[in-house]
PDB file of N, CA and C in Angstrom:
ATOM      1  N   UNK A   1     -10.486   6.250 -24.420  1.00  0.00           N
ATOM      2  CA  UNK A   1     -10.861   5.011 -23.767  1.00  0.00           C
ATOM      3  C   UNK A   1     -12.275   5.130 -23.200  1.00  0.00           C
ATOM      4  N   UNK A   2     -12.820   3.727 -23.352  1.00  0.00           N
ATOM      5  CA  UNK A   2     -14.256   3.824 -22.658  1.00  0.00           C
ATOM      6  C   UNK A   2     -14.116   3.572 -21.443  1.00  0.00           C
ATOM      7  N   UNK A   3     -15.360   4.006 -20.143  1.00  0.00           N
ATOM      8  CA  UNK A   3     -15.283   3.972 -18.692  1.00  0.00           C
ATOM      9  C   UNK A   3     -15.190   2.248 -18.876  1.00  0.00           C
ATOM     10  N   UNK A   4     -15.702   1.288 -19.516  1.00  0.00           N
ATOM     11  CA  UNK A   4     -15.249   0.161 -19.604  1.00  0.00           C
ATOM     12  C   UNK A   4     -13.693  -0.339 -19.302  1.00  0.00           C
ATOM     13  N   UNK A   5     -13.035   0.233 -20.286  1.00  0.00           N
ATOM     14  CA  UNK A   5     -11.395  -0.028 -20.727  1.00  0.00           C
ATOM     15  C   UNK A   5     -11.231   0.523 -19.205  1.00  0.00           C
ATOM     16  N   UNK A   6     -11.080   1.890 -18.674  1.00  0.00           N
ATOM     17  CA  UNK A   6     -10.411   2.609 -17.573  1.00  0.00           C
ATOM     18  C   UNK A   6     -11.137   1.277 -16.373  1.00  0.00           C
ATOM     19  N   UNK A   7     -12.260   0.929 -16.448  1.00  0.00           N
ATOM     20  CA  UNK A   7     -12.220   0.088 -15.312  1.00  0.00           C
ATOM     21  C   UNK A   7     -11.789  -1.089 -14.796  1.00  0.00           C
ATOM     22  N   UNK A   8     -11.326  -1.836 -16.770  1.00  0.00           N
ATOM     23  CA  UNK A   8     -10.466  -2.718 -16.695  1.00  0.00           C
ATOM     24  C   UNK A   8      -9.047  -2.491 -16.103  1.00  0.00           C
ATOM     25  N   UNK A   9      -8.673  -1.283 -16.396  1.00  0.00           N
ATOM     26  CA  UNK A   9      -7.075  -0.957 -16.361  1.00  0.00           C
ATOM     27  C   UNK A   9      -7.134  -0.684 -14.701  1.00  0.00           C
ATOM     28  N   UNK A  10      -8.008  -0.319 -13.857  1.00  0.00           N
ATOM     29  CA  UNK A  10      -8.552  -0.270 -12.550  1.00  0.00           C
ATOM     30  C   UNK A  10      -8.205  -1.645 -12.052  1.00  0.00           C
ATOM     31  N   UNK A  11      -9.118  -2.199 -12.401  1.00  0.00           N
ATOM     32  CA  UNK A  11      -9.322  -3.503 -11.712  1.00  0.00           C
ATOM     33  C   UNK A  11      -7.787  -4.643 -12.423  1.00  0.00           C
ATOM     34  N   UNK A  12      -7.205  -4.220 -13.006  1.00  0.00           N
ATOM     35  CA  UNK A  12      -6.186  -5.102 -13.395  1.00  0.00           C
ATOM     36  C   UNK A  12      -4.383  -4.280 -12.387  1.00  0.00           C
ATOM     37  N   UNK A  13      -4.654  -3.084 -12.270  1.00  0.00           N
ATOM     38  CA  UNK A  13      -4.055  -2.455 -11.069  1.00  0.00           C
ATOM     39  C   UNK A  13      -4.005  -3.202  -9.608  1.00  0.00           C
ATOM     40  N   UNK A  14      -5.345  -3.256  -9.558  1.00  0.00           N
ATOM     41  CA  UNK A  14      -6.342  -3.808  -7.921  1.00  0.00           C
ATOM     42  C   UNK A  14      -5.311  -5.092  -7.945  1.00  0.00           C
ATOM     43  N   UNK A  15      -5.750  -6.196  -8.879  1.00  0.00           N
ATOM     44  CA  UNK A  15      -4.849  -7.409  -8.865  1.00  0.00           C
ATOM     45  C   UNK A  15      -3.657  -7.817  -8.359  1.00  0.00           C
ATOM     46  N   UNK A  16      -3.215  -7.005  -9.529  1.00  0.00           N
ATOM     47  CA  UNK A  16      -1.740  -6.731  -9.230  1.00  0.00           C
ATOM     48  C   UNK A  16      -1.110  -6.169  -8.115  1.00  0.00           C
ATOM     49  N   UNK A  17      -1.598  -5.420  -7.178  1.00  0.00           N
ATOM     50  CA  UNK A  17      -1.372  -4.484  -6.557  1.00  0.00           C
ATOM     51  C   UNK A  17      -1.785  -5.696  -5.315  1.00  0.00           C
ATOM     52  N   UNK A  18      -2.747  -6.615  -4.811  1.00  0.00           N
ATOM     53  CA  UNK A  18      -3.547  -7.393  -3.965  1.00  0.00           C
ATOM     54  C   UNK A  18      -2.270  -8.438  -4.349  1.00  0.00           C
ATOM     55  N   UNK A  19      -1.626  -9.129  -5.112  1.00  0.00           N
ATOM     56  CA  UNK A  19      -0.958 -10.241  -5.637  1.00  0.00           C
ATOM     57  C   UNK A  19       0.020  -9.808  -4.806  1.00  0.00           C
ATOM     58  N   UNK A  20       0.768  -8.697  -5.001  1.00  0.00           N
ATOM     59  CA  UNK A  20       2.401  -8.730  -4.435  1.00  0.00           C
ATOM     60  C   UNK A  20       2.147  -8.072  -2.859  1.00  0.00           C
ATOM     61  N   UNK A  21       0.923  -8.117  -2.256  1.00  0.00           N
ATOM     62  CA  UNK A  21       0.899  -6.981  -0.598  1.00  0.00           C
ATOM     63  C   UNK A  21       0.429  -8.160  -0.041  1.00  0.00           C
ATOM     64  N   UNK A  22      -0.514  -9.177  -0.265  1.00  0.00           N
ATOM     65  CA  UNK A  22      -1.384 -10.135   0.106  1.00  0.00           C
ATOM     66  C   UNK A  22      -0.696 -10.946   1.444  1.00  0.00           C
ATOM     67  N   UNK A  23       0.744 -11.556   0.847  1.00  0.00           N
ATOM     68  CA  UNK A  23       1.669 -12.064   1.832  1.00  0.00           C
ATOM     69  C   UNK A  23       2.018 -11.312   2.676  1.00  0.00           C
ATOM     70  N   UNK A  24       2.381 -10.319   2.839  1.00  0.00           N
ATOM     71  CA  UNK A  24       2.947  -9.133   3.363  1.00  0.00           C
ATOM     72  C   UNK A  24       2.225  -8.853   4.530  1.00  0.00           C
ATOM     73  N   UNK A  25       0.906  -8.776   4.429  1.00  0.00           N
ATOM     74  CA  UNK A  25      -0.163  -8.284   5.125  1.00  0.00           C
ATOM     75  C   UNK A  25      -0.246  -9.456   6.188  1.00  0.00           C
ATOM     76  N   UNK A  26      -0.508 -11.087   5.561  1.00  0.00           N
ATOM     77  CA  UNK A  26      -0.498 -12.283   6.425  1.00  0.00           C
ATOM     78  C   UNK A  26       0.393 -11.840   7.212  1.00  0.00           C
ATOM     79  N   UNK A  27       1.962 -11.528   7.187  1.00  0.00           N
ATOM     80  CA  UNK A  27       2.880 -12.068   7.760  1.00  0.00           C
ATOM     81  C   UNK A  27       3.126 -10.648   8.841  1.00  0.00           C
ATOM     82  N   UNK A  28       2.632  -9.644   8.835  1.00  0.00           N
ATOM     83  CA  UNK A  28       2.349  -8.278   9.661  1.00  0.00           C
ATOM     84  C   UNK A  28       0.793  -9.462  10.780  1.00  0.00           C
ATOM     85  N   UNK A  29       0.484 -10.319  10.218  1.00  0.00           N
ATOM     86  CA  UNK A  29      -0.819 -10.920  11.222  1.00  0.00           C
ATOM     87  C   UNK A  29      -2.216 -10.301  10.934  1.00  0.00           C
ATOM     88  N   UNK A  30      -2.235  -9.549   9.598  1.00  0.00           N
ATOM     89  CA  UNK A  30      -3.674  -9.201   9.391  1.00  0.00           C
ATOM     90  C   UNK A  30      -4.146 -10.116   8.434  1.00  0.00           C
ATOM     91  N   UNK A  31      -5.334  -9.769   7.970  1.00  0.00           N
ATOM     92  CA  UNK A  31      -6.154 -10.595   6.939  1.00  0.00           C
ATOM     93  C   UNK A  31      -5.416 -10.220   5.684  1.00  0.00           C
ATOM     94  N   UNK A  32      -5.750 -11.460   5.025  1.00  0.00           N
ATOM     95  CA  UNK A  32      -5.093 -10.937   3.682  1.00  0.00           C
ATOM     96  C   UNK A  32      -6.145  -9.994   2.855  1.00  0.00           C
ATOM     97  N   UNK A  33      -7.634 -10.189   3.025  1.00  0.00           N
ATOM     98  CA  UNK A  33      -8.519  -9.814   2.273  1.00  0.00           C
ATOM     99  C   UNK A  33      -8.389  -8.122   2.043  1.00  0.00           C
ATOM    100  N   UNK A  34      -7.661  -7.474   3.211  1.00  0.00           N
ATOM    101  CA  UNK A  34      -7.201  -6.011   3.716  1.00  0.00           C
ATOM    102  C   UNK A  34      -6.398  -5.302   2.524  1.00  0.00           C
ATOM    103  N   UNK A  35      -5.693  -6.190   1.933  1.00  0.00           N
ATOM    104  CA  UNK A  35      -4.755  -5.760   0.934  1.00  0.00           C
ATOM    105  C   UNK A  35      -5.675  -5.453  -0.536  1.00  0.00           C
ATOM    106  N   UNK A  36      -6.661  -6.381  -0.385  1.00  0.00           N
ATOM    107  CA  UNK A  36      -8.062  -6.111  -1.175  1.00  0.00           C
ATOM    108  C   UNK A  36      -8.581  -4.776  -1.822  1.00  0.00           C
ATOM    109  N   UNK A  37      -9.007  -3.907  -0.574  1.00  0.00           N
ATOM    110  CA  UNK A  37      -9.640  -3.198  -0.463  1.00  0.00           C
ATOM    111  C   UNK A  37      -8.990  -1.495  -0.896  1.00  0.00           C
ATOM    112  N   UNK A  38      -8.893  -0.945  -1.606  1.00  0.00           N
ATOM    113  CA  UNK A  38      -8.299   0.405  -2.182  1.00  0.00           C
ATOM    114  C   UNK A  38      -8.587   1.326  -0.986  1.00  0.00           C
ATOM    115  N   UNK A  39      -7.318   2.349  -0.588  1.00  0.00           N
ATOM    116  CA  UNK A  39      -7.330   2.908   0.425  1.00  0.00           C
ATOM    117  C   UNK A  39      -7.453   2.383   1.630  1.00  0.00           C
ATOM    118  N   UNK A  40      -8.314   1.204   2.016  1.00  0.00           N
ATOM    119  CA  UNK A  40      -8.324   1.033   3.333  1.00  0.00           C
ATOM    120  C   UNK A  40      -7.006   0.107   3.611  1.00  0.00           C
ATOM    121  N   UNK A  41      -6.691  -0.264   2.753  1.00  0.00           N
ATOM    122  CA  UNK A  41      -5.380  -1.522   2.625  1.00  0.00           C
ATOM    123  C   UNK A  41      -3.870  -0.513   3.482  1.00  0.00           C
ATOM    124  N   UNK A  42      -4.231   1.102   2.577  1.00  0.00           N
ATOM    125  CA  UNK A  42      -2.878   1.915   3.085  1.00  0.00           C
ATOM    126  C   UNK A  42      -3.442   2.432   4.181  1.00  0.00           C
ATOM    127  N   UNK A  43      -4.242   2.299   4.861  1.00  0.00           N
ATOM    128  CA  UNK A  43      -4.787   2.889   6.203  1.00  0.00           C
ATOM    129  C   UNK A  43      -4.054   1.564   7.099  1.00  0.00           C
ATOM    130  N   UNK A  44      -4.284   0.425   6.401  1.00  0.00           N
ATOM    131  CA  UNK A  44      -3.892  -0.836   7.407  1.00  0.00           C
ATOM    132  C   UNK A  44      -2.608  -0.853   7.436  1.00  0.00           C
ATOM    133  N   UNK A  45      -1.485  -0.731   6.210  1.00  0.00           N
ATOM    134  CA  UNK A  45      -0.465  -0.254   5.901  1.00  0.00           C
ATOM    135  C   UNK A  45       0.552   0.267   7.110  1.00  0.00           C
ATOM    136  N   UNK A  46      -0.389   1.318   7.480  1.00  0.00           N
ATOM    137  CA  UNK A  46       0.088   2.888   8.084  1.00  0.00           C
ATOM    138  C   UNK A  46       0.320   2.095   9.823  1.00  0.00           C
ATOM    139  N   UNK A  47      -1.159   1.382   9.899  1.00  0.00           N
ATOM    140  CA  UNK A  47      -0.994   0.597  11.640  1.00  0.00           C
ATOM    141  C   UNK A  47       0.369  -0.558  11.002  1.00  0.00           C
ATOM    142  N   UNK A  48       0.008  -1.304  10.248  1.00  0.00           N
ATOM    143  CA  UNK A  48       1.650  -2.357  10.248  1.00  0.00           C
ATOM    144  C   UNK A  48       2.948  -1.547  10.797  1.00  0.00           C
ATOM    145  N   UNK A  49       3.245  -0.402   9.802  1.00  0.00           N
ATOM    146  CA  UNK A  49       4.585   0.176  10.035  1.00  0.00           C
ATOM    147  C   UNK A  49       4.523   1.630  11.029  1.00  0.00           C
ATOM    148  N   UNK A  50       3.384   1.279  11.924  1.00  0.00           N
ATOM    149  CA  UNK A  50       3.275   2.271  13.303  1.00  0.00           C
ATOM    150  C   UNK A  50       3.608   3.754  12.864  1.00  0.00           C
ATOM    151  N   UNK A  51       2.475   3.965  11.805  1.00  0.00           N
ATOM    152  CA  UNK A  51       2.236   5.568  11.508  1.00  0.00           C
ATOM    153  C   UNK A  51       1.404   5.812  11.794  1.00  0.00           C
ATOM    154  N   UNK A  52       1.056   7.171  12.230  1.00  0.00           N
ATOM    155  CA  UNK A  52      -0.466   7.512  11.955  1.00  0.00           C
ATOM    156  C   UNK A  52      -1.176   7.285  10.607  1.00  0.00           C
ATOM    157  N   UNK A  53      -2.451   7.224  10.772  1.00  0.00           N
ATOM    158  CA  UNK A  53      -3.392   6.757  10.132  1.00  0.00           C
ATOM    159  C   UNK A  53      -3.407   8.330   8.709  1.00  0.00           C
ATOM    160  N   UNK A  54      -3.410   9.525   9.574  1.00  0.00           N
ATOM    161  CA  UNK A  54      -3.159  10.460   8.353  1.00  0.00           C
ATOM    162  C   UNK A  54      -2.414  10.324   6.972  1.00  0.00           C
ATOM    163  N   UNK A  55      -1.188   9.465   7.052  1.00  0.00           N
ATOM    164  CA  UNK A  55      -0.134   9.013   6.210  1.00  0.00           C
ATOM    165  C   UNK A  55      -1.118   9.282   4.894  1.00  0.00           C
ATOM    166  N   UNK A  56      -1.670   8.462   5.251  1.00  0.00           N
ATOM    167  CA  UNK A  56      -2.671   7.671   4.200  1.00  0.00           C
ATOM    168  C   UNK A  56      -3.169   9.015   3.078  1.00  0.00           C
ATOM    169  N   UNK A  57      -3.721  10.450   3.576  1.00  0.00           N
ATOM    170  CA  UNK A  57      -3.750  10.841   3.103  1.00  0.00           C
ATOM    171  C   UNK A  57      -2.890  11.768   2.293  1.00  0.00           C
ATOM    172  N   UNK A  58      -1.680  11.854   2.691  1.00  0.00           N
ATOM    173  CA  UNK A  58      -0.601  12.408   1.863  1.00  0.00           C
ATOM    174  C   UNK A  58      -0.109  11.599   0.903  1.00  0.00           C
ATOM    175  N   UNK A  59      -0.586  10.185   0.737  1.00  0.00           N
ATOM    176  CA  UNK A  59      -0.625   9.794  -0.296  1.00  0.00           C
ATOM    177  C   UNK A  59      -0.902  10.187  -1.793  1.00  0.00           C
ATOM    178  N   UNK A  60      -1.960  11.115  -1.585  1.00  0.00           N
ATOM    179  CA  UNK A  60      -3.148  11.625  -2.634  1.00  0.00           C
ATOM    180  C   UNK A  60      -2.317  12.888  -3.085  1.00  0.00           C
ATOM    181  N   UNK A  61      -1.672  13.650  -2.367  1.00  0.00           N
ATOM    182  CA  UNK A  61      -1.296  14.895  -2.751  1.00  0.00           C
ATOM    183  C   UNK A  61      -0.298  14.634  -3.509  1.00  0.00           C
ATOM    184  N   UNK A  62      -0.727  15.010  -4.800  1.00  0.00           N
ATOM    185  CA  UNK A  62       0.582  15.419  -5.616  1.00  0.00           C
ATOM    186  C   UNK A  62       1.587  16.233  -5.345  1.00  0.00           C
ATOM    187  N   UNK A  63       2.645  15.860  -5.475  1.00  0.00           N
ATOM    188  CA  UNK A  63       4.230  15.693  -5.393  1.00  0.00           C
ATOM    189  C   UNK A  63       4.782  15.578  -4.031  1.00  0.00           C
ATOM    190  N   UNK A  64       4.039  15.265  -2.665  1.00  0.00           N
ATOM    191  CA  UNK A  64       4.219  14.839  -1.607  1.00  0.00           C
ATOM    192  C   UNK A  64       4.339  13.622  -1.842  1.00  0.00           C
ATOM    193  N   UNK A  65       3.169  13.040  -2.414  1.00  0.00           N
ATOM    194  CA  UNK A  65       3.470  11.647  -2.423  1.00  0.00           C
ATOM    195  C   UNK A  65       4.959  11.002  -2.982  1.00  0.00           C
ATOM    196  N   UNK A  66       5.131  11.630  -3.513  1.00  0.00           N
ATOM    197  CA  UNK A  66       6.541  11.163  -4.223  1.00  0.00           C
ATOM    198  C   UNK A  66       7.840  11.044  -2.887  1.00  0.00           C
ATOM    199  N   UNK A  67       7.463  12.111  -2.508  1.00  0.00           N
ATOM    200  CA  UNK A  67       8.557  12.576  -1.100  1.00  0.00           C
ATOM    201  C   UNK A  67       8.110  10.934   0.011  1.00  0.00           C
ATOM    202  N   UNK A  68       6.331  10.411   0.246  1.00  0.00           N
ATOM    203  CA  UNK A  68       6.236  10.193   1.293  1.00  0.00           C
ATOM    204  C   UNK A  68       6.396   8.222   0.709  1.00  0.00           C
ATOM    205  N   UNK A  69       6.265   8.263  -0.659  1.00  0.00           N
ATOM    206  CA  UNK A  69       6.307   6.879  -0.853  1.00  0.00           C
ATOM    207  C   UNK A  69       7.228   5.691  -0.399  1.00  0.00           C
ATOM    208  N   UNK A  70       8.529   6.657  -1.132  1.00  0.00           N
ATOM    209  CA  UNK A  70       9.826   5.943  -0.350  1.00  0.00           C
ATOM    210  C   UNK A  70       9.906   5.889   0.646  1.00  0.00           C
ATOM    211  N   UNK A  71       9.365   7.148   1.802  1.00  0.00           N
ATOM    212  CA  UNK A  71       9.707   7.093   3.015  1.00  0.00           C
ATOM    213  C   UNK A  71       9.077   5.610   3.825  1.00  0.00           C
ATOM    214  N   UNK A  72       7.288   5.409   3.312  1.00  0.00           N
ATOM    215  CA  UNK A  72       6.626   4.287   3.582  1.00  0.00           C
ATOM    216  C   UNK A  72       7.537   3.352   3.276  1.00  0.00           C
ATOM    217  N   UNK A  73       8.531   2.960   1.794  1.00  0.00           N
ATOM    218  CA  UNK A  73       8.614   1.576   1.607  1.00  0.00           C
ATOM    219  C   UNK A  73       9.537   0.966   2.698  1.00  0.00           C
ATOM    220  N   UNK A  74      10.625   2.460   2.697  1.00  0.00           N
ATOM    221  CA  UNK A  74      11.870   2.065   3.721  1.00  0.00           C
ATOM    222  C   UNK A  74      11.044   1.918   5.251  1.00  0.00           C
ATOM    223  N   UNK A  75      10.264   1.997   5.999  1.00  0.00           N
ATOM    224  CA  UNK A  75       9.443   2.383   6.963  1.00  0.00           C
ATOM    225  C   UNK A  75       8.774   0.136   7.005  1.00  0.00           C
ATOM    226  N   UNK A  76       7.859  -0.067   5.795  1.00  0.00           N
ATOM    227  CA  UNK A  76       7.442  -1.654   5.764  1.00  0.00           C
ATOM    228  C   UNK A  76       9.265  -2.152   5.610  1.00  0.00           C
ATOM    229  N   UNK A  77      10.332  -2.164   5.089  1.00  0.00           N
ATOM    230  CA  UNK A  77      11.252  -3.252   5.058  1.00  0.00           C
ATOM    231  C   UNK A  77      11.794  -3.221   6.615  1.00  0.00           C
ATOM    232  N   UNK A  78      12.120  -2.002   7.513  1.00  0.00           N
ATOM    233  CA  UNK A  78      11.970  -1.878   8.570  1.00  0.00           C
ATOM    234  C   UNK A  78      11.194  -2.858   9.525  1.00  0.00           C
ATOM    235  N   UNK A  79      10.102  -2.603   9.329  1.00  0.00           N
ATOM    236  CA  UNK A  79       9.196  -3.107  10.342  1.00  0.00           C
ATOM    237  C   UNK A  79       9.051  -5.088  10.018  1.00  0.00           C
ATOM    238  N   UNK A  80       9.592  -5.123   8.713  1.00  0.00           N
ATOM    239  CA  UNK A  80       9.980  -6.542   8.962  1.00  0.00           C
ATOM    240  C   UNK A  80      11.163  -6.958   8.579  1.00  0.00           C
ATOM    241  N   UNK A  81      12.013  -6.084   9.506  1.00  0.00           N
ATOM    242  CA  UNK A  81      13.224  -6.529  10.000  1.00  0.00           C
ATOM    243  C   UNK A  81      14.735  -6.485   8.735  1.00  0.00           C
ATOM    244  N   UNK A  82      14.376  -5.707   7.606  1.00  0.00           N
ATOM    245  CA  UNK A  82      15.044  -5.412   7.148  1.00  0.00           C
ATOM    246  C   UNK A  82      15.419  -4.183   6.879  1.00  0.00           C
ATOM    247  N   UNK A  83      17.126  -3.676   7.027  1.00  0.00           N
ATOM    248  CA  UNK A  83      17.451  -2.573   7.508  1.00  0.00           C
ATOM    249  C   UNK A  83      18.736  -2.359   6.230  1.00  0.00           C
ATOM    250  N   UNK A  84      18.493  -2.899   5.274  1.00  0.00           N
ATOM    251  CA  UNK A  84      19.138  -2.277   3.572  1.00  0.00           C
ATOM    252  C   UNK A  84      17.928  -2.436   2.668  1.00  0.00           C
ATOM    253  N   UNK A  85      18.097  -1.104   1.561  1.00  0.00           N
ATOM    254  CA  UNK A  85      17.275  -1.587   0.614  1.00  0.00           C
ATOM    255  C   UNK A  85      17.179  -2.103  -0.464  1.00  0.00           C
ATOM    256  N   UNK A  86      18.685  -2.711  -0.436  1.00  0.00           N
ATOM    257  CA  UNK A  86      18.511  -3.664  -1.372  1.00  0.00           C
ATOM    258  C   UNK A  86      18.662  -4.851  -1.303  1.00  0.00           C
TER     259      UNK A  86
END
């Protein structure tokens, strides 16, 4: 693939990724534009569902992240008020 293609497949991630957090973010009372922004979105993330701000970087570490993802999702259905996950 050309750095072209990978930046499409980037920026079509970004979208997608801004499309389904966008509401989410309104309804926590921040800007939506926050959900925008790569990395700083899971820094904002981390203040919604009252983590430290570090979170953010155990994101990055491979095979932690796996451990810390779920922990985040169950952590946002929590913090708005839902307590099953399904």
């Amino acid at each position: 693939m050309t750095i072209f293609q990978w930046f499409l497949v980037f920026l079509t991630i970004q979208v997608i990724h801004f499309l389904g957090t966008w509401k989410l973010y309104q309804k926590a009372g921040r800007k939506s534009w926050e959900a925008a922004i790569p990395v700083y979105n899971a820094i904002i993330l981390m203040k919604i569902i009252n983590r430290p701000t570090w979170y953010t970087f155990l994101l990055f570490l491979p095979v932690i992240n796996l451990l810390i993802f779920p922990v985040i999702w169950v952590e946002t259905l929590r913090s708005f008020g839902k307590n099953s996950t399904l």
